[in-house]
Protein backbone atom coordinates (compact mmCIF):
# COMPACT_ATOMS: atom_id res chain seq x y z
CA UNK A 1 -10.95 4.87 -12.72
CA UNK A 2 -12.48 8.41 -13.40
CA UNK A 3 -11.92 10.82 -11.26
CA UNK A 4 -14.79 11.42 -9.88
CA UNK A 5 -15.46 7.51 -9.58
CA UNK A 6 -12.06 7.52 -7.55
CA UNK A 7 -12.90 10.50 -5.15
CA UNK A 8 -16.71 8.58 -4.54
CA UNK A 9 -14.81 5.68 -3.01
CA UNK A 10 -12.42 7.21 -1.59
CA UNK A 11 -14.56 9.31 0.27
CA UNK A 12 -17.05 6.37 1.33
CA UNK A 13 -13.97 4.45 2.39
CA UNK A 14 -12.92 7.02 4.57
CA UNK A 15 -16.20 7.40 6.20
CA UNK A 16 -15.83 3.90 6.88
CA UNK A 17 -12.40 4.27 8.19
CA UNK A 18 -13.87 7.56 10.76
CA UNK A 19 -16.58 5.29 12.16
CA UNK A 20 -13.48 2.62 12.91
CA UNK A 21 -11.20 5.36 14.30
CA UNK A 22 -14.41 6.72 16.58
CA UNK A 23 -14.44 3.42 18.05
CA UNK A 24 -10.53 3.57 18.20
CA UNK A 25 -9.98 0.62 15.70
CA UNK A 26 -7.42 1.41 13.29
CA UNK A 27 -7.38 -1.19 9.98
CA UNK A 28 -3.71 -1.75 9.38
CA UNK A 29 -4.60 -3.01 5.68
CA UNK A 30 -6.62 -1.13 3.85
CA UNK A 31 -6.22 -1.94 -0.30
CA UNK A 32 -8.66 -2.86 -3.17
CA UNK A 33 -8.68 -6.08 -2.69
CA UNK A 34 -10.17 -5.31 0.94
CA UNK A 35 -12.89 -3.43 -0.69
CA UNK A 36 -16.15 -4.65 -1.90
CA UNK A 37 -18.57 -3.63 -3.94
CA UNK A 38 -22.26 -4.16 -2.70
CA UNK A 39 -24.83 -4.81 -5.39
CA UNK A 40 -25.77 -1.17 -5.83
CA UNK A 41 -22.45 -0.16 -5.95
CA UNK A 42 -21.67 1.09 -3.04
CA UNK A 43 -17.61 0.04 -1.67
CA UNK A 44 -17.53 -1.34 1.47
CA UNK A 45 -14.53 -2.02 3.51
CA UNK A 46 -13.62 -5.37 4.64
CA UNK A 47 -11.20 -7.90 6.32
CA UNK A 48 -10.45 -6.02 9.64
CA UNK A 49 -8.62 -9.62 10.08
CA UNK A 50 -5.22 -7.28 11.34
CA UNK A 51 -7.16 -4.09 13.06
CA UNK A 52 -6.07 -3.17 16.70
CA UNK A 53 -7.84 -1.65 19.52
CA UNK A 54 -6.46 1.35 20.95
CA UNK A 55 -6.92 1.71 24.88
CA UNK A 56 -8.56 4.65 26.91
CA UNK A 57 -4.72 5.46 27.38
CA UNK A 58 -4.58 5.73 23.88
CA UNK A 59 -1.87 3.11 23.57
CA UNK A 60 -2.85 -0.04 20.68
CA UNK A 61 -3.98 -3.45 22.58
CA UNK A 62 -1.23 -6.19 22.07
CA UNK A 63 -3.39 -8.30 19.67
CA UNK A 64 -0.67 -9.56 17.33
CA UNK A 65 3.11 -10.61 19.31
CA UNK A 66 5.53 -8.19 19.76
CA UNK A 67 8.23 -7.55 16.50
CA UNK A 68 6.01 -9.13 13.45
CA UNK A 69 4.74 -6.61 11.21
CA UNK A 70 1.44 -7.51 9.87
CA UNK A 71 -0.40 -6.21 6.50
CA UNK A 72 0.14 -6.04 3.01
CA UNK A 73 3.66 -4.62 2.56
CA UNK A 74 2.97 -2.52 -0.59
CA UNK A 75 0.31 -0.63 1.21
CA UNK A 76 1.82 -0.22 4.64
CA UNK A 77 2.66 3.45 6.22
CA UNK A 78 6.78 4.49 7.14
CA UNK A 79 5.54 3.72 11.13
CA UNK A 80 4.08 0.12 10.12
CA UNK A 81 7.02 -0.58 8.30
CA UNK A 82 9.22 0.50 10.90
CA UNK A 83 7.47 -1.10 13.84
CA UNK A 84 6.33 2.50 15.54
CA UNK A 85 3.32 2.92 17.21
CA UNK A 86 0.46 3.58 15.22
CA UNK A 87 -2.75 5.70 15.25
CA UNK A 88 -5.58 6.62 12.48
CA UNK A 89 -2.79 8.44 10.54
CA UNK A 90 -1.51 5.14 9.34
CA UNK A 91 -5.17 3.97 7.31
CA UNK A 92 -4.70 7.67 5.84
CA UNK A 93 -1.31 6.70 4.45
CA UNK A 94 -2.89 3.31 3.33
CA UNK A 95 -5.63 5.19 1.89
CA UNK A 96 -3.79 7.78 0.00
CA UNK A 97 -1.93 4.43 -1.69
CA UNK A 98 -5.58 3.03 -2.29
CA UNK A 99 -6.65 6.56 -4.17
CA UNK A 100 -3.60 6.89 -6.09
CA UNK A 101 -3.45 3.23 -7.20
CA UNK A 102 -7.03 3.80 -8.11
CA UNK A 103 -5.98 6.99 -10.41
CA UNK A 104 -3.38 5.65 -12.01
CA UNK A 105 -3.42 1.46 -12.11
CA UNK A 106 -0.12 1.82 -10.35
CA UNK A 107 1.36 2.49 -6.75
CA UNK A 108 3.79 5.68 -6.13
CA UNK A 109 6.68 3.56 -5.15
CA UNK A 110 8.74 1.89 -7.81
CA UNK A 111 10.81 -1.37 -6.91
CA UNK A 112 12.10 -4.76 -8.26
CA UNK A 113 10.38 -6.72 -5.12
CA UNK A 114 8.55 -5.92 -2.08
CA UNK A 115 11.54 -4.77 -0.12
CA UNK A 116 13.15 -2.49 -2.62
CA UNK A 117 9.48 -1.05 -2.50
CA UNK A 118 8.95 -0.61 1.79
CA UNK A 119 12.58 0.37 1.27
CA UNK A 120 11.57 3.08 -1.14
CA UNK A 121 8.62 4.27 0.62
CA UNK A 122 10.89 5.23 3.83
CA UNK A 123 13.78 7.45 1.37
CA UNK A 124 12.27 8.39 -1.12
CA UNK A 125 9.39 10.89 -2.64
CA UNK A 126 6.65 8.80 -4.43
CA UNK A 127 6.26 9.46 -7.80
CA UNK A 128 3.66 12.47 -8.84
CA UNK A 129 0.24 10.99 -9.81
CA UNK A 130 0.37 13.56 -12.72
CA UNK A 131 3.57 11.63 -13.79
CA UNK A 132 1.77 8.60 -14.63
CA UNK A 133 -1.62 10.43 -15.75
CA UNK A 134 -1.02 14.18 -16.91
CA UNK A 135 -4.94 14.98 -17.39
CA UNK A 136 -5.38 14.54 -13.12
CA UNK A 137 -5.63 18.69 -11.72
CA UNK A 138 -2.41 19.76 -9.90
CA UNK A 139 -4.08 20.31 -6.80
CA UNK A 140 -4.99 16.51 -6.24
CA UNK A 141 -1.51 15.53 -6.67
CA UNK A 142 -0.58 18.18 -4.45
CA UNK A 143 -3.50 16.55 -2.06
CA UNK A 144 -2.11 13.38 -2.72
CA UNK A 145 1.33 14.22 -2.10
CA UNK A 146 0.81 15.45 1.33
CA UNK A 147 -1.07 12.54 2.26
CA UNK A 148 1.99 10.13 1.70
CA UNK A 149 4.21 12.63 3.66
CA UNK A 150 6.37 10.07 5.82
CA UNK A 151 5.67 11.84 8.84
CA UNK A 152 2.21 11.28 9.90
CA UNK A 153 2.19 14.89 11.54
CA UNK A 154 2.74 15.94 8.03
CA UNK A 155 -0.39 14.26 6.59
CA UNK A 156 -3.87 14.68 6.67
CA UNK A 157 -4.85 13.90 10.09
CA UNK A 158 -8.06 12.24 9.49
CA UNK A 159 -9.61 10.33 6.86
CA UNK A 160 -12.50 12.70 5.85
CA UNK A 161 -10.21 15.51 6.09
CA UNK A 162 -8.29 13.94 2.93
CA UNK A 163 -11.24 12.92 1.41
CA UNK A 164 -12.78 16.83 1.94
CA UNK A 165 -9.50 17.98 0.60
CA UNK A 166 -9.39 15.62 -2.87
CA UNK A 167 -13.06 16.91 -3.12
CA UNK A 168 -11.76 20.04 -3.39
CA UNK A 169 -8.77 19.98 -5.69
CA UNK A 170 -11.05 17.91 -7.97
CA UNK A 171 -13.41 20.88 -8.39
């Protein structure tokens, strides 16, 4: 997609993904294929088929059992792939994977199957969006970069905050 295409839907998707967080539901899968287009164009994010509920305590509700990790593998954050706890950081991940896939018509982790790929994601540095598309501004790979830092602490913390910062890289 254009750039500027890319940033639109990443930004709407992330407003999407605030409302859901505000009402402490986190997605767990967001990907293209769980985004729709409405007839004037607009994305819209669906199939919150695997989202959880997170508790006044701030702990998730037990909604799926205990050791099965749910979502789309290729798209999952280092904590869903490792079983940790999760919180709004881990749709940020997701959505940083979304964006970039959306940049480049390819995901930052190279791998001959799914688990060479989850295994990549928790070793190894993703590949530079630039790699793959040269003409994308240095400062939204950088953006991009930090959003798929393994440690959510590391990342953008909320979804419009990494939307707000690919805005700005992008000029």
């Amino acid at each position: 997609l254009p750039l500027d295409e890319a940033l639109s839907v990443a930004r709407q998707i992330g407003d999407a993904l605030a409302a859901a967080h505000a009402k402490g539901i986190i997605h767990r899968d967001i990907k293209l294929t769980n985004v729709m287009l409405t007839a004037d164009g607009r994305p819209m994010l669906m199939d919150f088929g695997l989202a959880k509920e997170r508790k006044a305590g701030g702990e998730l509700q037990k909604l799926t059992a205990t050791g099965i990790i749910l979502g789309t593998p290729e798209f999952m954050s280092p904590e869903q792939l490792r079983g940790k706890p999760l919180d709004p950081r881990t749709d940020v991940y997701s959505l940083t994977l979304m964006t970039y896939e959306m940049l480049t018509g390819k995901l930052p982790f190279e791998g001959k199957n799914q688990q060479e790929m989850m295994i990549a994601r928790l070793r190894l540095d993703p590949i530079p969006a630039r790699n793959r598309r040269p003409e994308l501004p240095e400062a939204v790979d950088a953006v991009l970069l930090k959003a798929m830092a393994r440690a959510p602490e590391d990342r953008y913390q909320t979804a419009p905050e990494f939307a707000q910062a690919l805005r700005a890289a992008a000029g």
